[in-house]
PDB file of N, CA and C in Angstrom:
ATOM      1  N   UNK A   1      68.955  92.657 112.502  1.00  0.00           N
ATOM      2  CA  UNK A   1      70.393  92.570 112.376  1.00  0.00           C
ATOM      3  C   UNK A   1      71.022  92.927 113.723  1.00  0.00           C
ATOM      4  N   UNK A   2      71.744  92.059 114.503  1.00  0.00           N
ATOM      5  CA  UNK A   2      72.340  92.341 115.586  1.00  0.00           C
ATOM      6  C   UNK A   2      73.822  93.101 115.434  1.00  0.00           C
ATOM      7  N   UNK A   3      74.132  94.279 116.375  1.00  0.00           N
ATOM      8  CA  UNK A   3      75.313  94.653 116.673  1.00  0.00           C
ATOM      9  C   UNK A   3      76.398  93.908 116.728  1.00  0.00           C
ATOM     10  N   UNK A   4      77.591  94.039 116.042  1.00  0.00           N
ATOM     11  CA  UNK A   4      78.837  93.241 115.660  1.00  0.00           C
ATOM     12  C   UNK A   4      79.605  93.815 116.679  1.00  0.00           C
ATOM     13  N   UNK A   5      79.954  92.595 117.593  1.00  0.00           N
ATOM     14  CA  UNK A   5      81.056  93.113 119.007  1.00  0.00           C
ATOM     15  C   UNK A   5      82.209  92.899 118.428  1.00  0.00           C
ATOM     16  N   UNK A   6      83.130  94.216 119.202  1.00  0.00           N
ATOM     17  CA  UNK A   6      84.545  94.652 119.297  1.00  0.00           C
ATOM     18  C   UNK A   6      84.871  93.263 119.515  1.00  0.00           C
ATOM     19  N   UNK A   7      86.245  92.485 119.249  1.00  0.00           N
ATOM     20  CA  UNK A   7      87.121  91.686 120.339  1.00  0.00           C
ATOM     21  C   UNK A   7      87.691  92.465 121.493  1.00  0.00           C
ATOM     22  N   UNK A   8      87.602  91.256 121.920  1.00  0.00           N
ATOM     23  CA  UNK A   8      88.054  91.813 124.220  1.00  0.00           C
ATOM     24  C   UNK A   8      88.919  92.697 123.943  1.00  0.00           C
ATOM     25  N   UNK A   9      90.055  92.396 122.996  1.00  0.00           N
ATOM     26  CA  UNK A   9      91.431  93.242 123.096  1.00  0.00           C
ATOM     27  C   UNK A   9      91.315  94.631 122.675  1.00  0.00           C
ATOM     28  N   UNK A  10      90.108  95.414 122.006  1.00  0.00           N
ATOM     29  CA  UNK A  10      89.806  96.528 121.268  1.00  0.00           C
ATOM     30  C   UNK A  10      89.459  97.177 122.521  1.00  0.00           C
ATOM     31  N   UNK A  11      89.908  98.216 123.068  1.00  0.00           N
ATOM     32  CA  UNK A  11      89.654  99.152 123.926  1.00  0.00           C
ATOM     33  C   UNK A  11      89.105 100.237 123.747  1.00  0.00           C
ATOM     34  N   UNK A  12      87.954 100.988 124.751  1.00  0.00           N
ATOM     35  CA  UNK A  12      87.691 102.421 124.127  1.00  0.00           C
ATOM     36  C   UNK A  12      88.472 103.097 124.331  1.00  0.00           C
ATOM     37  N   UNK A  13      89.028 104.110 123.476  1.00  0.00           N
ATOM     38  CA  UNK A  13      89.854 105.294 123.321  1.00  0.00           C
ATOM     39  C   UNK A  13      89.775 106.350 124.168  1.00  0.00           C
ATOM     40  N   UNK A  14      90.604 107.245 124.978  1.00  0.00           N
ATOM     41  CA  UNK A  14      90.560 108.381 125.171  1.00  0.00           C
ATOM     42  C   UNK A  14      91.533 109.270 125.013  1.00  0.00           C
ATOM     43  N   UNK A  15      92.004 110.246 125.066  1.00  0.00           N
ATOM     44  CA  UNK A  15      93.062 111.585 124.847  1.00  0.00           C
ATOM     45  C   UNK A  15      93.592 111.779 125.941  1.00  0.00           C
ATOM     46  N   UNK A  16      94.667 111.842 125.372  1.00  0.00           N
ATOM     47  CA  UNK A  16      95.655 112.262 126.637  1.00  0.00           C
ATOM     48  C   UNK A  16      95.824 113.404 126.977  1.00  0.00           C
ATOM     49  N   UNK A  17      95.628 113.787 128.094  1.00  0.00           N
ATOM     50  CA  UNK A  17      96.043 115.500 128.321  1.00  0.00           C
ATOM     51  C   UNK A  17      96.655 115.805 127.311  1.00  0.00           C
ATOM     52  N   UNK A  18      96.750 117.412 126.811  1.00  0.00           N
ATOM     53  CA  UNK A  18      97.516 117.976 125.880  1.00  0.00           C
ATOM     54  C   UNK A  18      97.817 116.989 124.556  1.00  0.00           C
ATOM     55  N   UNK A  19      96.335 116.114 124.424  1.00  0.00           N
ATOM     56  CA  UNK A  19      96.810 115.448 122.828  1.00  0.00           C
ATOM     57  C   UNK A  19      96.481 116.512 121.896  1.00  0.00           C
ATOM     58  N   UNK A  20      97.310 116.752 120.673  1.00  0.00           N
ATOM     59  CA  UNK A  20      96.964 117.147 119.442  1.00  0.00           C
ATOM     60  C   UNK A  20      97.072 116.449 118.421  1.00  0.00           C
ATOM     61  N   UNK A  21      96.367 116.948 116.821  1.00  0.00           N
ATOM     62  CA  UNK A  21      96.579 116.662 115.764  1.00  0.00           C
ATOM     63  C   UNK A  21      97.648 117.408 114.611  1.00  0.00           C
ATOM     64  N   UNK A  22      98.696 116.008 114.507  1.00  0.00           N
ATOM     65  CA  UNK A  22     100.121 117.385 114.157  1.00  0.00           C
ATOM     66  C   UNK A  22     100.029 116.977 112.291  1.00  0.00           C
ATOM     67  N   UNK A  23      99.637 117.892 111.762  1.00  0.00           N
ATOM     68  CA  UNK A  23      99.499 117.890 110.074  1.00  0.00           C
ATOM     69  C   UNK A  23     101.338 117.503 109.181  1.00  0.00           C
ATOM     70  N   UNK A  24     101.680 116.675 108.983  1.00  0.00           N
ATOM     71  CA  UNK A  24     102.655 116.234 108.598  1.00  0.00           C
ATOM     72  C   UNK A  24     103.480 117.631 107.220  1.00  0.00           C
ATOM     73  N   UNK A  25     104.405 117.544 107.027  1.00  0.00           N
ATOM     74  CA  UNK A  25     104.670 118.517 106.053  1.00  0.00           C
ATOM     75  C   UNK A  25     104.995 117.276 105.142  1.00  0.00           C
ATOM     76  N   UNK A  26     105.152 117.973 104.040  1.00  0.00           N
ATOM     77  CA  UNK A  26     105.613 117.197 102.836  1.00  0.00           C
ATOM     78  C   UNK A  26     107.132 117.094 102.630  1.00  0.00           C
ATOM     79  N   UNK A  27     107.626 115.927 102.472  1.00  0.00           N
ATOM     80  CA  UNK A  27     108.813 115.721 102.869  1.00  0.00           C
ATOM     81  C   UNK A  27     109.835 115.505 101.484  1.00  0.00           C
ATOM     82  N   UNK A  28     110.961 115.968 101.261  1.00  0.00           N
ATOM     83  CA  UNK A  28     111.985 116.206  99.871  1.00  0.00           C
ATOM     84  C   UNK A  28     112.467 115.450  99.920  1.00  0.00           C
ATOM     85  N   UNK A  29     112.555 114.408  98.960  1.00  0.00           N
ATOM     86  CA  UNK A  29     113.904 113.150  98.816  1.00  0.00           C
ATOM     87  C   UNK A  29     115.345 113.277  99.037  1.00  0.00           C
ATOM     88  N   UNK A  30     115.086 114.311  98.454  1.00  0.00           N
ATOM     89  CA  UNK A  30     117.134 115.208  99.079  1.00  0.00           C
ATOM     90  C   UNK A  30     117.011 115.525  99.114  1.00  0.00           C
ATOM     91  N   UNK A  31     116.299 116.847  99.530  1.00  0.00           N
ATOM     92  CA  UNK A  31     116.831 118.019 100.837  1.00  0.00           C
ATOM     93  C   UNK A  31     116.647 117.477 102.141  1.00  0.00           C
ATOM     94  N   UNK A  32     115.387 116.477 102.593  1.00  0.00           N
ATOM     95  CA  UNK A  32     115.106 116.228 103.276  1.00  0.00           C
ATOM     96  C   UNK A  32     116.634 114.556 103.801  1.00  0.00           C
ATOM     97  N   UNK A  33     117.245 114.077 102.756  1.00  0.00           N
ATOM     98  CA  UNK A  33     117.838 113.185 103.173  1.00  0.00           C
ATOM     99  C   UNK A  33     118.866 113.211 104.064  1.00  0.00           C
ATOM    100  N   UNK A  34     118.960 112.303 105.296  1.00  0.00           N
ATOM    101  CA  UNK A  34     119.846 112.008 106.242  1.00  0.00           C
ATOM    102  C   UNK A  34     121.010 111.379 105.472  1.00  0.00           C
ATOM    103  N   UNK A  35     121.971 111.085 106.188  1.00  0.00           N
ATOM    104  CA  UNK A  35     122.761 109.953 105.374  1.00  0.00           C
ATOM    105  C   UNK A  35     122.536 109.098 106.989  1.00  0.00           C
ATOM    106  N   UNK A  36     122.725 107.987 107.176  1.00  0.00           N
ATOM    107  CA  UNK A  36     122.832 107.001 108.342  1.00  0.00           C
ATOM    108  C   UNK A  36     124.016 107.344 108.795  1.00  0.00           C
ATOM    109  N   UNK A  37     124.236 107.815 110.617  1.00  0.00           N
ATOM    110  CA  UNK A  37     125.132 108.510 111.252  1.00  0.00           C
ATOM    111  C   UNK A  37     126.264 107.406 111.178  1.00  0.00           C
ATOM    112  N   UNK A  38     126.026 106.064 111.167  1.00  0.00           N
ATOM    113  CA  UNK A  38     127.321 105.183 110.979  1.00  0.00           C
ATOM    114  C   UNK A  38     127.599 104.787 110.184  1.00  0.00           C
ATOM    115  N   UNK A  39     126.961 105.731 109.423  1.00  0.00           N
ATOM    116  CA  UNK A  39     127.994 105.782 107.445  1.00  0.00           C
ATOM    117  C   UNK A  39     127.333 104.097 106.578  1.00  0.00           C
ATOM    118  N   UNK A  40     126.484 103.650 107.554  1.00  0.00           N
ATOM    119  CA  UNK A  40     126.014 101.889 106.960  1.00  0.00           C
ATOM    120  C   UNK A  40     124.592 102.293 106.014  1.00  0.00           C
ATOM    121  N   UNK A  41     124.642 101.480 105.290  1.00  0.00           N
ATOM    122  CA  UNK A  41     123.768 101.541 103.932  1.00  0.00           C
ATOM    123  C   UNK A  41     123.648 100.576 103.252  1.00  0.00           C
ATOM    124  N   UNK A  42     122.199 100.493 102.301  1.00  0.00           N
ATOM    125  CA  UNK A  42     121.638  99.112 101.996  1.00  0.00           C
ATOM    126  C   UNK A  42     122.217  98.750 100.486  1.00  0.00           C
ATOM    127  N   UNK A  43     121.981  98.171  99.769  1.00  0.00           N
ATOM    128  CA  UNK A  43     121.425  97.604  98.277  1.00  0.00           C
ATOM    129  C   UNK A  43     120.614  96.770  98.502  1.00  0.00           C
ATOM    130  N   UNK A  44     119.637  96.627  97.640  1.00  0.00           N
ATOM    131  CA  UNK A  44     118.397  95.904  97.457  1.00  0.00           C
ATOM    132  C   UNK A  44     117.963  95.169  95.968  1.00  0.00           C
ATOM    133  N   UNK A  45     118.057  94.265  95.898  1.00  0.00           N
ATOM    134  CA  UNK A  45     118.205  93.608  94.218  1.00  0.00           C
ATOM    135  C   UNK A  45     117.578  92.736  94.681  1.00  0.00           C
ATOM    136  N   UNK A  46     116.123  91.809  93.748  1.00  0.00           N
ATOM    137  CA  UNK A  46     115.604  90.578  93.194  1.00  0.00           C
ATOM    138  C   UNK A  46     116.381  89.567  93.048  1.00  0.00           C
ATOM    139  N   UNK A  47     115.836  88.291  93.560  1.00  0.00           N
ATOM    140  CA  UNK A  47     116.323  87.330  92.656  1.00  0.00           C
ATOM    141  C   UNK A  47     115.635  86.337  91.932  1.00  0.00           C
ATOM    142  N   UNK A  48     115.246  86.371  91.295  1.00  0.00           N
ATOM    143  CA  UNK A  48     113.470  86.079  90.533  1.00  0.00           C
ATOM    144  C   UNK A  48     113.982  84.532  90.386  1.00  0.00           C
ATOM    145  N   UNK A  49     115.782  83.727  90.404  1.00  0.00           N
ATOM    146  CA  UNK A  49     115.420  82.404  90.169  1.00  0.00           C
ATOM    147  C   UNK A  49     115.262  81.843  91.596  1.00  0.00           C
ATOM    148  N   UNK A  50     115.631  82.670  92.296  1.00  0.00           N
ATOM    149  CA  UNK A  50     115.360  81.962  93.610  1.00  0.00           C
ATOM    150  C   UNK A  50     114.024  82.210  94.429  1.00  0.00           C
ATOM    151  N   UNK A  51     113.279  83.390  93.732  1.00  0.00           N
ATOM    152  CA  UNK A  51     112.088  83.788  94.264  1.00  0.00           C
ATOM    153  C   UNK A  51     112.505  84.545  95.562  1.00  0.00           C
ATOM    154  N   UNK A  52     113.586  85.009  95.646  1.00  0.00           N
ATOM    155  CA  UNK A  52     114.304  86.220  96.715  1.00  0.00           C
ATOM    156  C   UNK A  52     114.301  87.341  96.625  1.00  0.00           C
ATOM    157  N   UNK A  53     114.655  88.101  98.323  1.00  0.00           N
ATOM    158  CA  UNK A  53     115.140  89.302  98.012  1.00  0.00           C
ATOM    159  C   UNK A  53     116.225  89.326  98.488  1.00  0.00           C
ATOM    160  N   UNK A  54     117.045  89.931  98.110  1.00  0.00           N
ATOM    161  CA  UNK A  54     118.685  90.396  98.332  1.00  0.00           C
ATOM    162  C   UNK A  54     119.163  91.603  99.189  1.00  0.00           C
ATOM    163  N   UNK A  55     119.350  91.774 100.402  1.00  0.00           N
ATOM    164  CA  UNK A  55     119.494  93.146 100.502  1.00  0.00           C
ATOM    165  C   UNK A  55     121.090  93.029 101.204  1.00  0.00           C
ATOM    166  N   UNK A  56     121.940  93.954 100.532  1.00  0.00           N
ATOM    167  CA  UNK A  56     122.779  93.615 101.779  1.00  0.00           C
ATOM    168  C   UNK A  56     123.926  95.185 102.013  1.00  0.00           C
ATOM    169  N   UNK A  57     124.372  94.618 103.098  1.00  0.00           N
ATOM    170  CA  UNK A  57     124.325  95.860 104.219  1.00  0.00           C
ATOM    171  C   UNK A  57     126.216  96.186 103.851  1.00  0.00           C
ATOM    172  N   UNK A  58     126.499  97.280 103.403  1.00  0.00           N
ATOM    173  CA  UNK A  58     127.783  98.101 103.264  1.00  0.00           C
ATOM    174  C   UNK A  58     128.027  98.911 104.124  1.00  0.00           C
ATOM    175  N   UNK A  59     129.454  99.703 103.900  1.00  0.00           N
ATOM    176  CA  UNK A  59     129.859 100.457 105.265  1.00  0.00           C
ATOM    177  C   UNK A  59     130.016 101.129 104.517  1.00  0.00           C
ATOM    178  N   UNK A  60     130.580 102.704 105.121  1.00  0.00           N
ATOM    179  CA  UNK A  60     131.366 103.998 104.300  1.00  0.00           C
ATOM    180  C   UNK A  60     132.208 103.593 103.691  1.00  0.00           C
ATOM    181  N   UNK A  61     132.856 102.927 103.894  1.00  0.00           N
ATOM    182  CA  UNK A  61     134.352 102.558 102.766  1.00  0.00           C
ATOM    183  C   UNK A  61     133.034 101.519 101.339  1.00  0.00           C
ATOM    184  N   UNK A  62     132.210 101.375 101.364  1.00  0.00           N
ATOM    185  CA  UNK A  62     131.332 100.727 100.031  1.00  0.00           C
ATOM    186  C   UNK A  62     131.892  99.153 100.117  1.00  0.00           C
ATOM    187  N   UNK A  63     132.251  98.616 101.793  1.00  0.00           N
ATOM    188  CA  UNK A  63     132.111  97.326 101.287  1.00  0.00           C
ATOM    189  C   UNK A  63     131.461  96.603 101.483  1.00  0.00           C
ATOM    190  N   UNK A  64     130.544  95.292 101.154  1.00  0.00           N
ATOM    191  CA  UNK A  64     129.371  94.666 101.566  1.00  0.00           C
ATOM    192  C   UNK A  64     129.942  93.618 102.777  1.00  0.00           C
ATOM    193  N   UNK A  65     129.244  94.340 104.289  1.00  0.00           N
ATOM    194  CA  UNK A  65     129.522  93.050 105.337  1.00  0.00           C
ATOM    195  C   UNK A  65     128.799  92.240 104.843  1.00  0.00           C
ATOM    196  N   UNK A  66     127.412  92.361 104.890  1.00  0.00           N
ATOM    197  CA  UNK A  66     126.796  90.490 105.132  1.00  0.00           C
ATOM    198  C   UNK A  66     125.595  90.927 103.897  1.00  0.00           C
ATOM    199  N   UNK A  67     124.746  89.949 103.381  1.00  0.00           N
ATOM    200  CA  UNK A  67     124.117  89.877 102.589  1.00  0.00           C
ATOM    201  C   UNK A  67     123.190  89.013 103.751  1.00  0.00           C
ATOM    202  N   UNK A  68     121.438  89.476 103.466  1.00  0.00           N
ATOM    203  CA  UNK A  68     120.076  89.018 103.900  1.00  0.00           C
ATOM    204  C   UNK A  68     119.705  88.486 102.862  1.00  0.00           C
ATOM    205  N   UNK A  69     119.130  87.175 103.131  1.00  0.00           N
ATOM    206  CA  UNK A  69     117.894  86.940 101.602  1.00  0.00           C
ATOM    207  C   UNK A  69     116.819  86.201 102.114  1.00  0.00           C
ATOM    208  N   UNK A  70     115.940  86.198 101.492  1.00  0.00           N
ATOM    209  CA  UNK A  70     114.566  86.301 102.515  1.00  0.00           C
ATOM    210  C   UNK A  70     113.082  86.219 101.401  1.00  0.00           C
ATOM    211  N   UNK A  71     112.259  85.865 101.451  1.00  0.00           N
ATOM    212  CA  UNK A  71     111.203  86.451 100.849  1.00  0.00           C
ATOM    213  C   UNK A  71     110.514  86.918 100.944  1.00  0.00           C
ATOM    214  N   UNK A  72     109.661  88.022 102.250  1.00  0.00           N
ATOM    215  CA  UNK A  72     109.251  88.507 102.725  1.00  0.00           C
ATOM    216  C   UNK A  72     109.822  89.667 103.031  1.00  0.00           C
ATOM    217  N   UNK A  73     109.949  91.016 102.935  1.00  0.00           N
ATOM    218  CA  UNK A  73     110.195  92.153 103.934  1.00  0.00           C
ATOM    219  C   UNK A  73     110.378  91.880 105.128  1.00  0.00           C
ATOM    220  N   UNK A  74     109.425  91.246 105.860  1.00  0.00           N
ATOM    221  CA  UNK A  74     109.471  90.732 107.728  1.00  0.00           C
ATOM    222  C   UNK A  74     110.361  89.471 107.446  1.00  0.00           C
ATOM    223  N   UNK A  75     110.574  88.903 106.739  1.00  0.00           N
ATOM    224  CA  UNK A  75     111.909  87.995 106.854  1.00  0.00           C
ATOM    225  C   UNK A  75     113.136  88.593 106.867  1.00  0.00           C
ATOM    226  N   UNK A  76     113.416  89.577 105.897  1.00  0.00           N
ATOM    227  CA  UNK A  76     114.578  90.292 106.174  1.00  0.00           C
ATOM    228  C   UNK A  76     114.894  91.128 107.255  1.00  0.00           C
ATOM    229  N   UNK A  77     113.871  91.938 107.704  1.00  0.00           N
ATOM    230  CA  UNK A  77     114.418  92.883 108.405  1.00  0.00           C
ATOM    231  C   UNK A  77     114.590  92.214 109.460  1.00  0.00           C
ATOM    232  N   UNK A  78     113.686  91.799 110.037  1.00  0.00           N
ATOM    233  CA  UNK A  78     113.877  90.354 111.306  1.00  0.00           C
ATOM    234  C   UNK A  78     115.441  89.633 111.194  1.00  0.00           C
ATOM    235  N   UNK A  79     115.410  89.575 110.322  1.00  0.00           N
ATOM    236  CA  UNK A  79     116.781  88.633 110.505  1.00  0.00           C
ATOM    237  C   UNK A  79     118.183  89.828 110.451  1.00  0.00           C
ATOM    238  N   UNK A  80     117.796  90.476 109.525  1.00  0.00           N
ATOM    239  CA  UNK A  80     118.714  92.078 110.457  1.00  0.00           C
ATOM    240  C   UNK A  80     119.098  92.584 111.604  1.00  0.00           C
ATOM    241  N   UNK A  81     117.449  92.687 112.346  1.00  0.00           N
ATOM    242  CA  UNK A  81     117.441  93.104 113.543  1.00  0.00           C
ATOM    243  C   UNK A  81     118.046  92.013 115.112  1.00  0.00           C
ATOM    244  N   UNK A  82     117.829  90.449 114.540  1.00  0.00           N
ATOM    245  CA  UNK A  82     118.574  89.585 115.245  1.00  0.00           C
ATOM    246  C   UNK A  82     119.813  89.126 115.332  1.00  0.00           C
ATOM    247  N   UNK A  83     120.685  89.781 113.495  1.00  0.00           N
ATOM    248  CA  UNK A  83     122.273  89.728 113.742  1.00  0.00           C
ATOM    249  C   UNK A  83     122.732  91.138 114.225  1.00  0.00           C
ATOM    250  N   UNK A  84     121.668  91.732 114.078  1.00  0.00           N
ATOM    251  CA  UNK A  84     122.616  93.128 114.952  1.00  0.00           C
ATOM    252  C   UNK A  84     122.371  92.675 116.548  1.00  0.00           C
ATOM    253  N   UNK A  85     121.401  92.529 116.897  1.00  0.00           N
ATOM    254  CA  UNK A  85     121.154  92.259 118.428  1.00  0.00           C
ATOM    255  C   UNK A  85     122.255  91.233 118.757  1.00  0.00           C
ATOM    256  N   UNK A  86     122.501  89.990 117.927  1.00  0.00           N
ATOM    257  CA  UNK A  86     123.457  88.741 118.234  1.00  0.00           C
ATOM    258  C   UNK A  86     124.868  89.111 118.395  1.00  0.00           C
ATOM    259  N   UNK A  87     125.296  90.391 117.660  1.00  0.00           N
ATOM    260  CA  UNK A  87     126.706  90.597 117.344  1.00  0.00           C
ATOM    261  C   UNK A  87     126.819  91.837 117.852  1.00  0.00           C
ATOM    262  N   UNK A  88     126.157  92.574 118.331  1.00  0.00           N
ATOM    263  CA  UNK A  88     125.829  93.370 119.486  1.00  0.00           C
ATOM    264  C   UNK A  88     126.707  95.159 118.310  1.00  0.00           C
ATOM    265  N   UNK A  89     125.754  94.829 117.332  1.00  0.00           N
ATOM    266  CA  UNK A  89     126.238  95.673 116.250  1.00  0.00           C
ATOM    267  C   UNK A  89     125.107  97.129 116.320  1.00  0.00           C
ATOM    268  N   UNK A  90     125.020  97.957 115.187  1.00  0.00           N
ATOM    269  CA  UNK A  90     124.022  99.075 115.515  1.00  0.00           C
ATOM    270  C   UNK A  90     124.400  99.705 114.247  1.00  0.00           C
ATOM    271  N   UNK A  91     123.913  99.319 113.025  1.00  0.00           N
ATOM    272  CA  UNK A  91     124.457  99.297 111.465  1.00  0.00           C
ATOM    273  C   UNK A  91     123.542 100.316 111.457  1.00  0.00           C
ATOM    274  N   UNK A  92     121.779 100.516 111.965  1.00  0.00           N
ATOM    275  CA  UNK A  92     121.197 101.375 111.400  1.00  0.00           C
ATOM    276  C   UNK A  92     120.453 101.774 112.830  1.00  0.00           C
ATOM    277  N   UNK A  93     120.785 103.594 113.271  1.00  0.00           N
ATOM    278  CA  UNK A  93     120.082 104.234 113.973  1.00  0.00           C
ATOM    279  C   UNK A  93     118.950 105.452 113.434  1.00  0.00           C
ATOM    280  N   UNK A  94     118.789 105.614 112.721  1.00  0.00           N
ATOM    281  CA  UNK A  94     118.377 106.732 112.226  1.00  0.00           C
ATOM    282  C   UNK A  94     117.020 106.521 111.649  1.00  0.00           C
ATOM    283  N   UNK A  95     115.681 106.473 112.708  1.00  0.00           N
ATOM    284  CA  UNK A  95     114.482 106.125 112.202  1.00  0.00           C
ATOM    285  C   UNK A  95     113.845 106.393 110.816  1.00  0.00           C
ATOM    286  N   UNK A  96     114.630 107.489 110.331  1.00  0.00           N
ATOM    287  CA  UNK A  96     113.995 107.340 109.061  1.00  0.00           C
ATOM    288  C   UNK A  96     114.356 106.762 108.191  1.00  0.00           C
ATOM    289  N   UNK A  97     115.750 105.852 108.152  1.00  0.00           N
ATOM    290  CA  UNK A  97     116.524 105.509 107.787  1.00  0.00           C
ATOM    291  C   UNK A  97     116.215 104.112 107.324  1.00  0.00           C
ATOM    292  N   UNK A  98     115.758 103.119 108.324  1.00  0.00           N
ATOM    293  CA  UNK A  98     114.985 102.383 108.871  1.00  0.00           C
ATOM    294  C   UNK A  98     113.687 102.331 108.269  1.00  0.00           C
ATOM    295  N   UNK A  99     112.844 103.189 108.675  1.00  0.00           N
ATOM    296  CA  UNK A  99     111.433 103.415 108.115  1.00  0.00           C
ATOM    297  C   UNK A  99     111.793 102.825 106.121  1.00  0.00           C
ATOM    298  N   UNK A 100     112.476 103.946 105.773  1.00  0.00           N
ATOM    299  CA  UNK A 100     113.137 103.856 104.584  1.00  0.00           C
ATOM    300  C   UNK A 100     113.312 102.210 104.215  1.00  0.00           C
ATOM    301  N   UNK A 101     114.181 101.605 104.739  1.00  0.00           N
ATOM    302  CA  UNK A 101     114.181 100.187 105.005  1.00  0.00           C
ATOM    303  C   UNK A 101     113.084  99.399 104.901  1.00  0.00           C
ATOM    304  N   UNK A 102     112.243  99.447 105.595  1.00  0.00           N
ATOM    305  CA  UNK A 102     111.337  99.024 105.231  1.00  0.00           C
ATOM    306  C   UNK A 102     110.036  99.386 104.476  1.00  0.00           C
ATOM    307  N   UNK A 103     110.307 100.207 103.557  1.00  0.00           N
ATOM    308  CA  UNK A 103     109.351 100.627 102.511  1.00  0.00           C
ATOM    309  C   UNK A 103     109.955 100.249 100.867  1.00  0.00           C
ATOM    310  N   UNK A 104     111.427 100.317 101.192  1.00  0.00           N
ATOM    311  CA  UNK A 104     111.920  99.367 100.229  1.00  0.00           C
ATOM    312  C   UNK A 104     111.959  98.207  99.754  1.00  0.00           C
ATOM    313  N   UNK A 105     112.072  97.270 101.188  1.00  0.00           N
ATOM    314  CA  UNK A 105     112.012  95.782 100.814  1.00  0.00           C
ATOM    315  C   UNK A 105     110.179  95.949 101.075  1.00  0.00           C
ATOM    316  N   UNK A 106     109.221  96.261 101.112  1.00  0.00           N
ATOM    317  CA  UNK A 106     108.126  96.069 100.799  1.00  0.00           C
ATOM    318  C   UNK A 106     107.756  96.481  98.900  1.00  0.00           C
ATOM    319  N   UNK A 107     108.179  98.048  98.884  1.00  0.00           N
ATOM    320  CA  UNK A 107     108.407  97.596  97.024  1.00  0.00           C
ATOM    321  C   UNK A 107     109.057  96.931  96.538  1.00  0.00           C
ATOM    322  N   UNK A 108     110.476  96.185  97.120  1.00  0.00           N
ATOM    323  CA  UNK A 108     110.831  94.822  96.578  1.00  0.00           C
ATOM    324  C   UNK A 108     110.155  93.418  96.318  1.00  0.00           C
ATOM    325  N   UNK A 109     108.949  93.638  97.685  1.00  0.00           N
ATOM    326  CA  UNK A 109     108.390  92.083  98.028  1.00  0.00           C
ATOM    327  C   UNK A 109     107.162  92.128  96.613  1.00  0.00           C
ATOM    328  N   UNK A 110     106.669  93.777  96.839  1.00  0.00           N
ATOM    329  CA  UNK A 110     105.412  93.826  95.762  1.00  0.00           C
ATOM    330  C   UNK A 110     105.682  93.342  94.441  1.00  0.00           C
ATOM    331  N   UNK A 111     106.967  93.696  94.027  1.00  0.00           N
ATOM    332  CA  UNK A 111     107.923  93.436  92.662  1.00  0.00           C
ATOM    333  C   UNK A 111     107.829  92.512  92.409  1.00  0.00           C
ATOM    334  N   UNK A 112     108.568  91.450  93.017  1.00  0.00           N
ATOM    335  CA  UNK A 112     108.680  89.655  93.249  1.00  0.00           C
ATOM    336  C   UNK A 112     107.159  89.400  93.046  1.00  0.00           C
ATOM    337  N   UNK A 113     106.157  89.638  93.643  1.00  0.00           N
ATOM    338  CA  UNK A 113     105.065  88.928  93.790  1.00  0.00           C
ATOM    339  C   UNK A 113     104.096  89.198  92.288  1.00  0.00           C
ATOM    340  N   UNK A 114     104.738  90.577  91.775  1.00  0.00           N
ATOM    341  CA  UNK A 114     103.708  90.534  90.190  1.00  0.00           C
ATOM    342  C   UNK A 114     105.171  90.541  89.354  1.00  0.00           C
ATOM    343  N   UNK A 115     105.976  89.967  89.736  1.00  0.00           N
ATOM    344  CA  UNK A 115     106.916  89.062  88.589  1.00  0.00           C
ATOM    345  C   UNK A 115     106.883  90.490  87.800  1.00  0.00           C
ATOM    346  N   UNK A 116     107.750  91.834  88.709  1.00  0.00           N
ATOM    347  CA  UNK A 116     107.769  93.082  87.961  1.00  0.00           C
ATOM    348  C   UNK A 116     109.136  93.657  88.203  1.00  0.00           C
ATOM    349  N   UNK A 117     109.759  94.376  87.639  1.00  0.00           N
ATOM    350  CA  UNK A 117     111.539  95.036  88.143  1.00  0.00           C
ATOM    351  C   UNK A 117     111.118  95.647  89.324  1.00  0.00           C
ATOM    352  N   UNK A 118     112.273  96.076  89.708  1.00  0.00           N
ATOM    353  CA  UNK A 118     112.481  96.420  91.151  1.00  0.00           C
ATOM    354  C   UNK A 118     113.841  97.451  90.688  1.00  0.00           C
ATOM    355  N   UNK A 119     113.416  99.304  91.090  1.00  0.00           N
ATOM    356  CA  UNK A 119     114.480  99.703  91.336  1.00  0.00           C
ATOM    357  C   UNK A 119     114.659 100.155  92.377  1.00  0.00           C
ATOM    358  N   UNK A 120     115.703 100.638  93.236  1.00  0.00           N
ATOM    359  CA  UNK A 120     115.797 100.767  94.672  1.00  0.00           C
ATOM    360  C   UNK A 120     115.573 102.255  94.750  1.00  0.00           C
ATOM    361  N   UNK A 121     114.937 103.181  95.464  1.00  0.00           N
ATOM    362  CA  UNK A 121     114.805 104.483  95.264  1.00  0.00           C
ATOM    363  C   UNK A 121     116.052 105.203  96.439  1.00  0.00           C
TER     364      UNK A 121
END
């Protein structure tokens, strides 16, 4: 049985001065929650006749600017991240916020795909 080569692009690893291993804490749904510093925030709803997802983007006053629909997670957020870049907007700074973002429309996409509800957490 011959040795199975890396691809070219797989590099060997080394440590960076002063690398460590940082043990994550366990993190609280609300205590731990931010609100997004520019008051912007999602909804996220199915649309099972269109085989979509819905997400769309409100301000502090609760009104919906624009609506995404997409079927993929990487379809939506992509197309997020190119009307904010296009309109030279900045709806969501707050990496966890974001992160959040996309762990949602991924339990949205999982939903859609076993034809299961979807609630937004």
């Amino acid at each position: 049985m011959s040795a199975q080569k890396n691809p070219l692009w797989i590099k060997k690893q080394t440590f960076a001065k002063g690398f460590e291993v940082i043990q994550a804490r366990q993190r609280h749904d609300i205590r731990d929650f931010k609100m997004e510093p520019t008051g912007h925030y999602i909804l996220i709803r199915l649309l099972p006749e269109s085989n979509q997802i819905s997400l769309a983007v409100c301000n502090k006053s609760h009104e919906i600017l624009e609506e995404f629909r997409g079927r993929t997670a990487k379809d939506i957020y992509g197309a997020i991240f190119e009307f904010e870049e296009k309109n030279n907007l900045s709806w969501f700074t707050n990496k966890e916020h974001i992160a959040y973002i996309g762990k949602e429309l991924n339990k949205a996409q999982q939903a859609m795909e076993r034809d299961e509800k979807y609630w937004q957490e």
